[in-house]
Structures are given as C-alpha cells and as structure tokens.
C-alpha atoms as a PDB file:
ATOM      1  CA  UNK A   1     -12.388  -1.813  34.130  1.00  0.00           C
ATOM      2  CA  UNK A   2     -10.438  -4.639  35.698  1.00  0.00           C
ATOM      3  CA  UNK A   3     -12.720  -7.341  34.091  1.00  0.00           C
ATOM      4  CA  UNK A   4     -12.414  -5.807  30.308  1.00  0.00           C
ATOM      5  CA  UNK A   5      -8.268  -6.228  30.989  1.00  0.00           C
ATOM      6  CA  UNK A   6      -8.691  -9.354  32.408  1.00  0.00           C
ATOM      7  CA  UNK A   7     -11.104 -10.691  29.949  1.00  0.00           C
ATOM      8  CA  UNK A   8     -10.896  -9.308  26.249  1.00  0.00           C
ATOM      9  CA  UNK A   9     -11.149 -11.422  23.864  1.00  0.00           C
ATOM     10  CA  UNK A  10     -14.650 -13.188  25.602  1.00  0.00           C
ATOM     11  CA  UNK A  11     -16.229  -9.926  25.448  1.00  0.00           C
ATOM     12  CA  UNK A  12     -15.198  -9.265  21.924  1.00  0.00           C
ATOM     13  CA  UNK A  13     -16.715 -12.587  21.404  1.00  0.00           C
ATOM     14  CA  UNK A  14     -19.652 -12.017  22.850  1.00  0.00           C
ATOM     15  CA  UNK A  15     -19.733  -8.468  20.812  1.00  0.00           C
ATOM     16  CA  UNK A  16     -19.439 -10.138  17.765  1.00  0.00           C
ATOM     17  CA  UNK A  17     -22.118 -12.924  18.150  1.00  0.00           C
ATOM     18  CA  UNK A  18     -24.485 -10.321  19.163  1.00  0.00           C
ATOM     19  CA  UNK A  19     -23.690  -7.982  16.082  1.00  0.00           C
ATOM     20  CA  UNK A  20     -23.923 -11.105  13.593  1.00  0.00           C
ATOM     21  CA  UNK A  21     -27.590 -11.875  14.937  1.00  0.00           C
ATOM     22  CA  UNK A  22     -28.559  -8.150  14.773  1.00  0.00           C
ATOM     23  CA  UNK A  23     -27.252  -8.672  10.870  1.00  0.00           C
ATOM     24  CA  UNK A  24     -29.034 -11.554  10.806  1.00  0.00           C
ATOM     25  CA  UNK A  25     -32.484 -10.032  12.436  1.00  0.00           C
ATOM     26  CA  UNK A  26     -32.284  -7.035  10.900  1.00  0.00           C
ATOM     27  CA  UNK A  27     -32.280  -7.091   7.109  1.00  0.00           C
ATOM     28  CA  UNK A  28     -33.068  -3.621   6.351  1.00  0.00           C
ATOM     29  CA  UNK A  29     -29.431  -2.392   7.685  1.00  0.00           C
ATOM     30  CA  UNK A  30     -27.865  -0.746   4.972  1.00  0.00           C
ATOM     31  CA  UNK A  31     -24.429  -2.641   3.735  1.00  0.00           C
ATOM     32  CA  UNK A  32     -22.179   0.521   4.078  1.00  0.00           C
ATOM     33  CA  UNK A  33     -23.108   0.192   7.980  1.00  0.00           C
ATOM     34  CA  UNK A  34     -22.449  -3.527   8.074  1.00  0.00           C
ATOM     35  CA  UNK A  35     -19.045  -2.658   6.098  1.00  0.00           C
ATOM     36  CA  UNK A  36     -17.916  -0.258   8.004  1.00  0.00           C
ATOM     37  CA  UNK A  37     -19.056  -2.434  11.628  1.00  0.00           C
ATOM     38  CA  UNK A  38     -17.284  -5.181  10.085  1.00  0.00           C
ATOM     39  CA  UNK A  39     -14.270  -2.951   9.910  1.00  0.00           C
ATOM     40  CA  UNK A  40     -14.565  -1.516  12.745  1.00  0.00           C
ATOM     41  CA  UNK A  41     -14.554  -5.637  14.343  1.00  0.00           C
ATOM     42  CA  UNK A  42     -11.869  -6.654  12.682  1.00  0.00           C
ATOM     43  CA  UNK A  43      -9.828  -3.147  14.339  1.00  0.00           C
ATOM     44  CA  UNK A  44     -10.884  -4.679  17.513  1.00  0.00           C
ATOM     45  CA  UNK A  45      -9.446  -8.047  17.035  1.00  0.00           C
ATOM     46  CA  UNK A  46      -6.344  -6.803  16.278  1.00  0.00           C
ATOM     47  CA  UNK A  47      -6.151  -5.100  19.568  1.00  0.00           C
ATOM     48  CA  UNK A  48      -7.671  -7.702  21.661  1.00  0.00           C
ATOM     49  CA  UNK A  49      -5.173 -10.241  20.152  1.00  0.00           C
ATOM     50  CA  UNK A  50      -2.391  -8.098  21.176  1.00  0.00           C
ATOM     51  CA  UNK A  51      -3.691  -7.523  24.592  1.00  0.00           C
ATOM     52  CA  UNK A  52      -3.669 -11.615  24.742  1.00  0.00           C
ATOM     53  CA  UNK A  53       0.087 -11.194  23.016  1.00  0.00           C
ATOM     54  CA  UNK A  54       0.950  -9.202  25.724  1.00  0.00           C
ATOM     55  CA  UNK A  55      -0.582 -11.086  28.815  1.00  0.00           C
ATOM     56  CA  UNK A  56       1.058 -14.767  27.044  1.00  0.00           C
ATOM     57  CA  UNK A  57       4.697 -12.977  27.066  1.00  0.00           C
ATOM     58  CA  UNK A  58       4.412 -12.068  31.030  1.00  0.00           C
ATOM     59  CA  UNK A  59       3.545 -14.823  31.903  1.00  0.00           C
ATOM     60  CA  UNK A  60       6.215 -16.731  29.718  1.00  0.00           C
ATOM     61  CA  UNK A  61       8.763 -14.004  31.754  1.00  0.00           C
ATOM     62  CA  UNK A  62       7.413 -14.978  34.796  1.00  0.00           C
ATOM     63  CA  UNK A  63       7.797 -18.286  34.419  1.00  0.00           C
ATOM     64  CA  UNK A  64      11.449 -17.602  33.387  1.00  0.00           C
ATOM     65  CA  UNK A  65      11.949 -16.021  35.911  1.00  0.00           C
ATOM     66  CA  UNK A  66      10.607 -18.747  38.609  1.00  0.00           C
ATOM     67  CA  UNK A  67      12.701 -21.030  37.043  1.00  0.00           C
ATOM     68  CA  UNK A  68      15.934 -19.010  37.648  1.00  0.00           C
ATOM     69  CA  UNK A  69      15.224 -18.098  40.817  1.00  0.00           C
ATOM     70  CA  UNK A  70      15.001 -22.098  41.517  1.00  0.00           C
ATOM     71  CA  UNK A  71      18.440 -22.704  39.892  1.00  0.00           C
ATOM     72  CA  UNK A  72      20.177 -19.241  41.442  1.00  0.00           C
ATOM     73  CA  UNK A  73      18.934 -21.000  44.830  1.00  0.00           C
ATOM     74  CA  UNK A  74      20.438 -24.119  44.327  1.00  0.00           C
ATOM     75  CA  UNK A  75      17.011 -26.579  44.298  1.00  0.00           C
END
C-alpha cells in the first residue's frame, strides 16, 4: 500500500499503456466498454493528479519551514 502512495501517477501510467494495447489487440471490444474505461481513466487522473497536488504542497511547506527555522536560528 505504501508503494501505490508513494508512486501514483507511474502506475496509472503503466495502467493506461496496458489498456491502450488491449484496445489496440483487441478489436472486437465493444465501444460502450472502451467509453466507459476511458471514463473511468480519465476519473483516475484526476485523483492521481491531486495526490501529486498534495505531495508538491508538503513538500513546498516543508521547505518553508526549513528555511525559517534557519532564519529563527540566526544562520
């Protein structure tokens, strides 16, 4: 569980490459399926990009916060 929080948005890559060659592969697939997987991929975007949001802001804080620790300490 660690790895899929540390690591999002390369397994939703990989998850989407694989799903584009099964499209690809697999011509028979009925379009309301590919529709509705395609919605279903662009659901999980959303949610890995806000994941990546989130992990870009902390460490922006945490940054902030070395750097006023540094001045606070007089260096």
């Amino acid at each position: 569980m660690e790895f899929i929080k540390t690591h999002p948005a390369r397994i939703y890559a990989v998850l989407v490459a694989g799903l584009a060659l099964v499209v690809h592969y697999v011509p028979d697939l009925p379009s309301a399926l590919i529709l509705a997987l395609a919605a279903a991929v662009l659901g999980i975007g959303e949610a890995v990009q806000r994941t990546e949001d989130g992990k870009t802001a902390a460490a922006g804080e945490d940054e902030h916060q070395d750097q006023a620790a540094t001045v606070e300490a007089g260096e």
